[in-house]
N, C-alpha and C. Protein backbone atom coordinates (compact mmCIF):
# COMPACT_ATOMS: atom_id res chain seq x y z
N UNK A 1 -88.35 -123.06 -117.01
CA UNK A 1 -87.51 -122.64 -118.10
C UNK A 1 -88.20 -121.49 -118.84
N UNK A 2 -87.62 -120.60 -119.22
CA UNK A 2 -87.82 -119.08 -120.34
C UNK A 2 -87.65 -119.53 -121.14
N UNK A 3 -88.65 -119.15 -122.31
CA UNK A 3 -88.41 -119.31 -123.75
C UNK A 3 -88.78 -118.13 -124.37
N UNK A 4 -87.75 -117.28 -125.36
CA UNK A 4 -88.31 -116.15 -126.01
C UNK A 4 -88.45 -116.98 -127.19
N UNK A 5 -89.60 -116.33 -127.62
CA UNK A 5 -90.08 -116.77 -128.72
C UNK A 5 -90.14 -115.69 -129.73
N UNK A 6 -89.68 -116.06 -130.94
CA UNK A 6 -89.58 -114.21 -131.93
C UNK A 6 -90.21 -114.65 -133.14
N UNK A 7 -91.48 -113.89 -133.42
CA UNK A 7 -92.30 -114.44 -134.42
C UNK A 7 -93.28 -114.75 -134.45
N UNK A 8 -94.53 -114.22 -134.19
CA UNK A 8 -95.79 -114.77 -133.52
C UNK A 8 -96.95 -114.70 -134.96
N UNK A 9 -96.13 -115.18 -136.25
CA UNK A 9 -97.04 -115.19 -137.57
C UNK A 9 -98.00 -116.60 -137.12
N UNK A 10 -98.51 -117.10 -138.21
CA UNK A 10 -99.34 -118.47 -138.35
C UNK A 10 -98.34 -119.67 -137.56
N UNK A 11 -97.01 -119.79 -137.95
CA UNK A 11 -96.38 -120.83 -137.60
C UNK A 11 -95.71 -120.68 -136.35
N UNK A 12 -95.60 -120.03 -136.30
CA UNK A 12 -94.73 -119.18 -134.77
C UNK A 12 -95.56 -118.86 -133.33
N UNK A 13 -96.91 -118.82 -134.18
CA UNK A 13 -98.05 -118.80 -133.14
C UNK A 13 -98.45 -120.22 -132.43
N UNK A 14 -98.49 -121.22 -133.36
CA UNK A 14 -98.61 -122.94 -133.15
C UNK A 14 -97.46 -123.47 -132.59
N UNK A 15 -96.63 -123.34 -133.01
CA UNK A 15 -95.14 -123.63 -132.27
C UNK A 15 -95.47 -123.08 -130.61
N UNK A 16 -95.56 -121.61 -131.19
CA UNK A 16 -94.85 -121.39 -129.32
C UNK A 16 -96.50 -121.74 -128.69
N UNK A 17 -97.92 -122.45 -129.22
CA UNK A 17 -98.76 -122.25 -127.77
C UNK A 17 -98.18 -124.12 -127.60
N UNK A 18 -97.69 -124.45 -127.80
CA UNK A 18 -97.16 -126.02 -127.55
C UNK A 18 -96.43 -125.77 -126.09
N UNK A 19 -95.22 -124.72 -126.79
CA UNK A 19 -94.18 -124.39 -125.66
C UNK A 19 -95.22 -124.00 -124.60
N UNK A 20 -95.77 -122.67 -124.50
CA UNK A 20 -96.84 -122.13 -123.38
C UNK A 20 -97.09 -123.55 -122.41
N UNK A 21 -97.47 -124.38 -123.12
CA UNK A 21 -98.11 -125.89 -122.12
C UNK A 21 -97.15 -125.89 -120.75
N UNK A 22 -95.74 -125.71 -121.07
CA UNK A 22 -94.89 -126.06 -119.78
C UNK A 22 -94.24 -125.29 -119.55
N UNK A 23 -93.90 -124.48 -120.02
CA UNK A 23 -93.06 -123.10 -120.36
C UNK A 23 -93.23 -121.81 -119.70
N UNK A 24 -92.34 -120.95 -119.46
CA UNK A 24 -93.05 -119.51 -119.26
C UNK A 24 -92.32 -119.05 -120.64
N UNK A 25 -93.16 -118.12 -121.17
CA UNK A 25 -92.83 -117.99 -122.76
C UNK A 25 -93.19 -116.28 -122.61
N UNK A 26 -91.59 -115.91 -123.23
CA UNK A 26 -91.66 -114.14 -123.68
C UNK A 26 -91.75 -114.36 -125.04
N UNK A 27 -93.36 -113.53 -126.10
CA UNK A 27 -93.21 -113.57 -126.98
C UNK A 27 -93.03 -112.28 -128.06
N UNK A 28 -91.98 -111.81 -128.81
CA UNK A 28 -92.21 -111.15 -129.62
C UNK A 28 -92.04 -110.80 -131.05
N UNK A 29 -92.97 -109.66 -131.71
CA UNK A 29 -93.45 -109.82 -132.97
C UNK A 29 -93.43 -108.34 -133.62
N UNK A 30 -92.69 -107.95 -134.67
CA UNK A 30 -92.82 -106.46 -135.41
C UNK A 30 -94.10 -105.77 -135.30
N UNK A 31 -94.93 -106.93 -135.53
CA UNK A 31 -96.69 -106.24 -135.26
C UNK A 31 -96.86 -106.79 -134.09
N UNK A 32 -96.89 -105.96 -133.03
CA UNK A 32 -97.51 -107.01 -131.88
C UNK A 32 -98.67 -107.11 -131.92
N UNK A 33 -99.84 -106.67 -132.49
CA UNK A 33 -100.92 -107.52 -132.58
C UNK A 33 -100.95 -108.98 -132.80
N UNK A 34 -100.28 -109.62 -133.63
CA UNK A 34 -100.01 -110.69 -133.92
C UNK A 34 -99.82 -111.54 -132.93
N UNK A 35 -99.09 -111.28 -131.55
CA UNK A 35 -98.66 -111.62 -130.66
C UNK A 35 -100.11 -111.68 -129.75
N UNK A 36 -101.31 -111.59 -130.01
CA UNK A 36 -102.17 -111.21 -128.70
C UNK A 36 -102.89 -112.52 -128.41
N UNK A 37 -102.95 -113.31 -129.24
CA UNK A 37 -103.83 -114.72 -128.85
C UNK A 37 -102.52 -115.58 -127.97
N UNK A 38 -101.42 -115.35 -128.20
CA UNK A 38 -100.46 -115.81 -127.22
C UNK A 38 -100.18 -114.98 -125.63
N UNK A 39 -100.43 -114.18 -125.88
CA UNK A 39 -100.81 -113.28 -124.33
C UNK A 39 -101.83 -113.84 -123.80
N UNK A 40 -103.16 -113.89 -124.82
CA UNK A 40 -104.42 -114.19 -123.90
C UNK A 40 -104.21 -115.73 -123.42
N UNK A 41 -103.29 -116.53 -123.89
CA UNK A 41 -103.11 -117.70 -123.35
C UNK A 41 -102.68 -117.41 -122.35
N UNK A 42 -101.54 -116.59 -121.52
CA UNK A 42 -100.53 -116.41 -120.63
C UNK A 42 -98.89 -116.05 -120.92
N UNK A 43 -98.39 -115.67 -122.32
CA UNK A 43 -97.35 -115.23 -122.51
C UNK A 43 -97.40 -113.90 -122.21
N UNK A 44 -96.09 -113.63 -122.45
CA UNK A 44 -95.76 -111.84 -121.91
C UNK A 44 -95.14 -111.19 -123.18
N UNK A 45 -95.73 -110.56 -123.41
CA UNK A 45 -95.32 -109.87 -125.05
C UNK A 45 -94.28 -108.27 -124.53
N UNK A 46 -93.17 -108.35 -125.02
CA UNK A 46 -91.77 -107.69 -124.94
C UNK A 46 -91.90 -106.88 -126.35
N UNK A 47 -91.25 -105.57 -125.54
CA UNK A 47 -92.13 -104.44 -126.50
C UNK A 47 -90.48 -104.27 -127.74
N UNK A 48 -89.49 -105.71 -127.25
CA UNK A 48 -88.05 -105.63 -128.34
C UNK A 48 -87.62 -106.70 -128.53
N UNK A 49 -87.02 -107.37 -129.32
CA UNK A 49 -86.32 -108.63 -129.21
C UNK A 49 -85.14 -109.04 -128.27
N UNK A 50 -84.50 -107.48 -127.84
CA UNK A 50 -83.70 -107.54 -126.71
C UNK A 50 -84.43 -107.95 -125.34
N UNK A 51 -85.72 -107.20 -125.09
CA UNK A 51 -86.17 -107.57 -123.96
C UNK A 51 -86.78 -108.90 -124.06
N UNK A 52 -87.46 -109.16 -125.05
CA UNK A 52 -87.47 -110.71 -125.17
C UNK A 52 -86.45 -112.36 -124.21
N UNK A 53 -85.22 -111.67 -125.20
CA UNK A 53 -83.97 -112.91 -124.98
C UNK A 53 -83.42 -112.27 -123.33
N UNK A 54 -83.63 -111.45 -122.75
CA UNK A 54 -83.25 -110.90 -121.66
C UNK A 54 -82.80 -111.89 -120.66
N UNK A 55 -84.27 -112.63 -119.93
CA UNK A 55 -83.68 -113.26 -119.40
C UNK A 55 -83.97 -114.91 -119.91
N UNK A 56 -84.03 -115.45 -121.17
CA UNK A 56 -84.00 -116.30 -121.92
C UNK A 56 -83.02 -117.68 -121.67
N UNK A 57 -83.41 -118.98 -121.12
CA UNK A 57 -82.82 -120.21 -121.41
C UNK A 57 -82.63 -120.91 -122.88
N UNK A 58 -83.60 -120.24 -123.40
CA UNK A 58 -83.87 -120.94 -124.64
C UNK A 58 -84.49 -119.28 -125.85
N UNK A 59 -84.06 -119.67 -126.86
CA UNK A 59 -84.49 -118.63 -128.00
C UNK A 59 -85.18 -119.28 -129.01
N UNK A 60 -86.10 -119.10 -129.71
CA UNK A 60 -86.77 -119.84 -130.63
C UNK A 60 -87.06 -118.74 -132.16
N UNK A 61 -86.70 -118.69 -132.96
CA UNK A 61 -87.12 -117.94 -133.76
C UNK A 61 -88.11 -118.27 -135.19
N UNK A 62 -88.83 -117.85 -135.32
CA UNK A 62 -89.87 -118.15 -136.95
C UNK A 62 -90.04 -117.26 -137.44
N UNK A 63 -88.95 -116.11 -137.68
CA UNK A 63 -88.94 -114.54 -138.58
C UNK A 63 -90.00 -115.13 -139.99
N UNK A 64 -89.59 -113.96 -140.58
CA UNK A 64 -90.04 -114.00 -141.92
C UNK A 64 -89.27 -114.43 -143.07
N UNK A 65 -87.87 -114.81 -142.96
CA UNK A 65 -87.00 -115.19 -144.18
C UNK A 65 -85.64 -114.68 -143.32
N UNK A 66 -84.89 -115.10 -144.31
CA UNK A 66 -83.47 -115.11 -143.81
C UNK A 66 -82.92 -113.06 -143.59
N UNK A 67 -83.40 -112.62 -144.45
CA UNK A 67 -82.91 -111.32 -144.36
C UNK A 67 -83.08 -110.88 -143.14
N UNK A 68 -84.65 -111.07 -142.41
CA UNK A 68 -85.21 -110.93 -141.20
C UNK A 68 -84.03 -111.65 -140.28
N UNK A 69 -84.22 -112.23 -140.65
CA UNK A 69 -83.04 -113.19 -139.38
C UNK A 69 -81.81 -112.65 -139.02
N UNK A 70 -81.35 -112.04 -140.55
CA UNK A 70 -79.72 -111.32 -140.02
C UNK A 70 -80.34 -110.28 -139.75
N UNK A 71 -81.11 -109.54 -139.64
CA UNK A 71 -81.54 -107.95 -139.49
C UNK A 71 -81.77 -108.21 -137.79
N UNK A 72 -82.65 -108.83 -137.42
CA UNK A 72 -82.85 -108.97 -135.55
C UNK A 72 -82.17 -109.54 -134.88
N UNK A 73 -81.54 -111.04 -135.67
CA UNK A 73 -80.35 -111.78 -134.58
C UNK A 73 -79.11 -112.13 -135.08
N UNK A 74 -78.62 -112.27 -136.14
CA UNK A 74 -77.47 -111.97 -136.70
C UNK A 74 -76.47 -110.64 -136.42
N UNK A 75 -76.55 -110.21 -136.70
CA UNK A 75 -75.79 -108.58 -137.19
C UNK A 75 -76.07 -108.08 -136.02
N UNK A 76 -77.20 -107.62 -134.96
CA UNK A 76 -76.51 -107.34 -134.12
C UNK A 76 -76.06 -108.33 -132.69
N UNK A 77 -75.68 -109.58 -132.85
CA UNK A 77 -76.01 -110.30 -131.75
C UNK A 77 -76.67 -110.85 -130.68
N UNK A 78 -78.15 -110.93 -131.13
CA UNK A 78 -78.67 -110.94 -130.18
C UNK A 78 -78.88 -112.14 -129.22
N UNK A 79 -78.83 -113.23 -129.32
CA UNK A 79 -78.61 -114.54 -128.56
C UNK A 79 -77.43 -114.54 -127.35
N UNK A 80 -77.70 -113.97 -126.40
CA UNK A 80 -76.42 -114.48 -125.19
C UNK A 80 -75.52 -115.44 -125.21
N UNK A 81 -74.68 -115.13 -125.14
CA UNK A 81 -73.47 -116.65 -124.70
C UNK A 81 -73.97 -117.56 -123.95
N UNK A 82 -74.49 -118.81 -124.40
CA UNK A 82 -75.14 -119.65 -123.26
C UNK A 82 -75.93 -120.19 -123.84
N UNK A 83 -76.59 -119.46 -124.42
CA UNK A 83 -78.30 -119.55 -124.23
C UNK A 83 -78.65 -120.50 -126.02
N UNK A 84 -79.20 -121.62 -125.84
CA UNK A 84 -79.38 -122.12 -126.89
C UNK A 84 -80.82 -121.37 -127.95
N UNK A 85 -80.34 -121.51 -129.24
CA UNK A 85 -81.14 -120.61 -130.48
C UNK A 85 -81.27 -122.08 -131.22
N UNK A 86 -83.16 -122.13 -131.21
CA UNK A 86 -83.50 -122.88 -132.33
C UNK A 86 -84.14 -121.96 -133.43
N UNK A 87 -83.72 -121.84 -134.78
CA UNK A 87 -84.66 -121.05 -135.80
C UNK A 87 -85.33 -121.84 -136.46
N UNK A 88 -86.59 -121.92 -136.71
CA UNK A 88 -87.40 -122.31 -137.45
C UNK A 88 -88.09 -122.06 -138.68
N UNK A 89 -87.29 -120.74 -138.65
CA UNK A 89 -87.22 -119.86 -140.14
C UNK A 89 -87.26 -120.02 -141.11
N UNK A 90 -88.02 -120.28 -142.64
CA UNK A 90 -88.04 -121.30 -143.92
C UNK A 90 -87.10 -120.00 -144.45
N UNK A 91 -86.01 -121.04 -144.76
CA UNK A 91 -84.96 -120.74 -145.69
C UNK A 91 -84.33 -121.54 -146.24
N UNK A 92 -83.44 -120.97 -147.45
CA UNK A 92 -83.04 -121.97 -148.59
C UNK A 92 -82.17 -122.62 -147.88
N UNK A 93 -81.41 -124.11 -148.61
CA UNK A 93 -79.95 -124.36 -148.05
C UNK A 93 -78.96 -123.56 -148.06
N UNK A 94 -79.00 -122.32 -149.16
CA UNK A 94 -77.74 -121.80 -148.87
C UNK A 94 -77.90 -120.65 -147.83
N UNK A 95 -78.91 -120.06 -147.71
CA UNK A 95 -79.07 -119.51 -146.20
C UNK A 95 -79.00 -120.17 -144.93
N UNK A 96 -79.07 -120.96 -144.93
CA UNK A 96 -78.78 -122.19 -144.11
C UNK A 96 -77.75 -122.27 -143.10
């Protein structure tokens, strides 16, 4: 199973090296530096969030706040028809 993973801060980094265990995991991050202790595990760091979810079973997101969230996967669609989106994103209930 593919998992893009979008978000490779403190929490996004712990989350996805769990996934890594069984996973093949595309990860990406605005700074991709952020993203490099998940490479050196064995992820593949995607130089867009499009190429990320590309060929994606699964989407996982831990942006930075809700604005982030409609700015990369909201507004312009980025999640495929199909393809299940967990966000893990801390936001209020009414962003919710």
């Amino acid at each position: 199973m593919t998992i893009a993973f979008l978000g490779t801060g403190r929490m996004g980094t712990e989350l996805a090296l769990h996934l890594l265990k069984e996973h093949e995991l595309v990860v990406w991050n605005r700074t991709p530096s952020k993203a490099e202790r998940l490479v050196a595990a064995g992820a593949t760091l995607a130089s867009s969030p499009e190429e990320a979810v590309a060929a994606a079973d699964i989407v996982v997101t831990s942006l930075f706040g809700p604005d982030t969230v409609r700015d990369v996967v909201i507004t312009p669609r980025l999640i495929p028809d199909g393809v299940l989106w967990i966000d893990t994103t801390t936001v209020s209930p009414e962003d919710a």
